[in-house]
C-alpha atoms as a PDB file:
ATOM      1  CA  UNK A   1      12.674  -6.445  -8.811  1.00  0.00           C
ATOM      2  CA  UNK A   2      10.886  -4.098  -6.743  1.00  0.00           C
ATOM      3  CA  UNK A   3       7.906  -1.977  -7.013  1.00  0.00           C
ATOM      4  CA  UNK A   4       8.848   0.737  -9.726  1.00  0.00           C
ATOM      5  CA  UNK A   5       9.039   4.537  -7.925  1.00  0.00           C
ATOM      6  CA  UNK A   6       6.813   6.156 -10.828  1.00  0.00           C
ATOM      7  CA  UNK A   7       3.868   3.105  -9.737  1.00  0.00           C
ATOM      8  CA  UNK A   8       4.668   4.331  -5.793  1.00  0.00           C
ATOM      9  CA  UNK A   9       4.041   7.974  -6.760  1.00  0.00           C
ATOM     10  CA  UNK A  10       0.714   7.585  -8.183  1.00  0.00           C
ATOM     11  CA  UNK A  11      -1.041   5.107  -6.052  1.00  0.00           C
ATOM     12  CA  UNK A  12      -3.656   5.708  -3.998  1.00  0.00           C
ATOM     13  CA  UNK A  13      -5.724   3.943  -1.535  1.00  0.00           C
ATOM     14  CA  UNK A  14      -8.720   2.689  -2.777  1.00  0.00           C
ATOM     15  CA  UNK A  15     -10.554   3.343   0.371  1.00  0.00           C
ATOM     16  CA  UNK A  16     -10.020   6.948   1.263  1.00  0.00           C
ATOM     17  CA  UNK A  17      -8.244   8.158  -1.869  1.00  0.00           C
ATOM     18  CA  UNK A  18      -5.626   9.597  -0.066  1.00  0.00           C
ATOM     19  CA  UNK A  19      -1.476   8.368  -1.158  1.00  0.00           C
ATOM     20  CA  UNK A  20       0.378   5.222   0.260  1.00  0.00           C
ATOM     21  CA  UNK A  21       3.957   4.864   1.612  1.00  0.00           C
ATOM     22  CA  UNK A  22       5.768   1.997   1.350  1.00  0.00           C
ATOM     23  CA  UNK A  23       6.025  -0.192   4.464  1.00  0.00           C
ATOM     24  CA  UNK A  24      10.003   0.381   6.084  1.00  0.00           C
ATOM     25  CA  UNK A  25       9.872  -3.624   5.433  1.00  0.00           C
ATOM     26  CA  UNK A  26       8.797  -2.975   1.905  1.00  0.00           C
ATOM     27  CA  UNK A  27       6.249  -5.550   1.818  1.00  0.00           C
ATOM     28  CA  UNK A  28       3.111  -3.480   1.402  1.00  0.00           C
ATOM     29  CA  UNK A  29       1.707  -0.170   0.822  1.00  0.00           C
ATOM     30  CA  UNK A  30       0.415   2.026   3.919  1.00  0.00           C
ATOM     31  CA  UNK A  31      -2.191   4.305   4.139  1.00  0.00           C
ATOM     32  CA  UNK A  32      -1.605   7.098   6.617  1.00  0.00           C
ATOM     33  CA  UNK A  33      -5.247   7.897   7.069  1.00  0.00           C
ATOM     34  CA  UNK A  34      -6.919   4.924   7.613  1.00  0.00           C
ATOM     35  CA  UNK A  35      -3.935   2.699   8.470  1.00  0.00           C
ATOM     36  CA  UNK A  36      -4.674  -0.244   5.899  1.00  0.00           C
ATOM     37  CA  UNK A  37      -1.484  -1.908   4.400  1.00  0.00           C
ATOM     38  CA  UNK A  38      -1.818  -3.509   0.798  1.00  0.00           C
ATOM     39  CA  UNK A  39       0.240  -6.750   0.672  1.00  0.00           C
ATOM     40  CA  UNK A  40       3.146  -6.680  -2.475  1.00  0.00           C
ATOM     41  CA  UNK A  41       2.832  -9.689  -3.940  1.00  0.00           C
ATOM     42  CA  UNK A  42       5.649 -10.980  -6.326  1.00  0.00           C
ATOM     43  CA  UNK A  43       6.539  -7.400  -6.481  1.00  0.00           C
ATOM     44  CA  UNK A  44       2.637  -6.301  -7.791  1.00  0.00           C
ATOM     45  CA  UNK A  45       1.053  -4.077  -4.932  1.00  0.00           C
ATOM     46  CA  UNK A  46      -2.389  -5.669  -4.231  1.00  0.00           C
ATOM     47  CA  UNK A  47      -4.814  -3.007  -3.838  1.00  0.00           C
ATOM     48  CA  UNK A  48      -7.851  -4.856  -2.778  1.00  0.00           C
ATOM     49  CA  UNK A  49      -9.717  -3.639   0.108  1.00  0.00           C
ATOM     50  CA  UNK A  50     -10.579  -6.801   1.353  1.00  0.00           C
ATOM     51  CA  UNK A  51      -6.815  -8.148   1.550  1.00  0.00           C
ATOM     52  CA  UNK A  52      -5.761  -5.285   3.367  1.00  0.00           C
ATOM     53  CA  UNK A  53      -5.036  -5.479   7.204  1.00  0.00           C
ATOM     54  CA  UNK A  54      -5.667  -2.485   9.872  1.00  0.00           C
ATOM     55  CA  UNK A  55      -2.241  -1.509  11.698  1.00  0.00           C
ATOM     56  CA  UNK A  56      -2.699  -0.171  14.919  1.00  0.00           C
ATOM     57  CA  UNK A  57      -1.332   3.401  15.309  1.00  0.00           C
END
Protein backbone atom coordinates (compact mmCIF):
# COMPACT_ATOMS: atom_id res chain seq x y z
CA UNK A 1 0.00 0.00 0.00
CA UNK A 2 1.30 3.29 -0.71
CA UNK A 3 1.15 6.63 0.78
CA UNK A 4 -2.62 7.75 0.37
CA UNK A 5 -2.85 11.01 -2.28
CA UNK A 6 -5.22 13.03 0.22
CA UNK A 7 -1.98 12.49 3.12
CA UNK A 8 0.50 13.75 -0.04
CA UNK A 9 -1.69 16.84 -0.57
CA UNK A 10 -1.58 18.16 2.81
CA UNK A 11 1.87 17.59 4.04
CA UNK A 12 4.20 19.95 4.67
CA UNK A 13 7.73 20.19 5.67
CA UNK A 14 8.25 20.67 9.07
CA UNK A 15 11.21 22.83 8.53
CA UNK A 16 10.19 25.57 6.18
CA UNK A 17 6.45 24.93 5.98
CA UNK A 18 6.44 24.92 2.49
CA UNK A 19 4.66 21.36 0.47
CA UNK A 20 6.60 18.05 -0.36
CA UNK A 21 6.67 15.97 -3.59
CA UNK A 22 7.10 12.60 -3.62
CA UNK A 23 10.56 11.29 -4.53
CA UNK A 24 10.31 9.78 -8.58
CA UNK A 25 11.57 6.53 -6.49
CA UNK A 26 8.71 7.00 -4.12
CA UNK A 27 10.63 6.39 -1.10
CA UNK A 28 10.44 9.76 0.60
CA UNK A 29 8.98 13.10 0.59
CA UNK A 30 11.03 16.17 -0.97
CA UNK A 31 11.10 19.52 -0.08
CA UNK A 32 11.74 21.88 -2.96
CA UNK A 33 13.00 24.69 -0.80
CA UNK A 34 15.32 23.37 1.39
CA UNK A 35 16.00 20.05 -0.37
CA UNK A 36 15.40 17.64 2.74
CA UNK A 37 13.80 14.21 1.82
CA UNK A 38 11.61 12.44 4.61
CA UNK A 39 12.23 8.65 4.48
CA UNK A 40 8.60 6.46 3.92
CA UNK A 41 8.81 3.96 6.16
CA UNK A 42 6.43 0.87 5.83
CA UNK A 43 4.43 3.19 3.77
CA UNK A 44 4.18 6.05 6.91
CA UNK A 45 6.12 9.27 5.68
CA UNK A 46 8.57 10.10 8.55
CA UNK A 47 8.55 13.69 9.06
CA UNK A 48 11.27 14.15 11.54
CA UNK A 49 13.77 16.73 10.93
CA UNK A 50 16.48 14.93 12.23
CA UNK A 51 15.96 11.74 9.87
CA UNK A 52 15.87 13.76 6.95
CA UNK A 53 18.90 13.92 4.49
CA UNK A 54 20.02 17.17 2.34
CA UNK A 55 19.96 16.33 -1.58
CA UNK A 56 22.21 18.27 -3.46
CA UNK A 57 20.50 20.41 -6.16
Amino acid sequence: MAVAQELLDILVCPACKLPVKLTPDGQGLKCAQCRRVYPIKDDIPDMIIDDAKIEAE
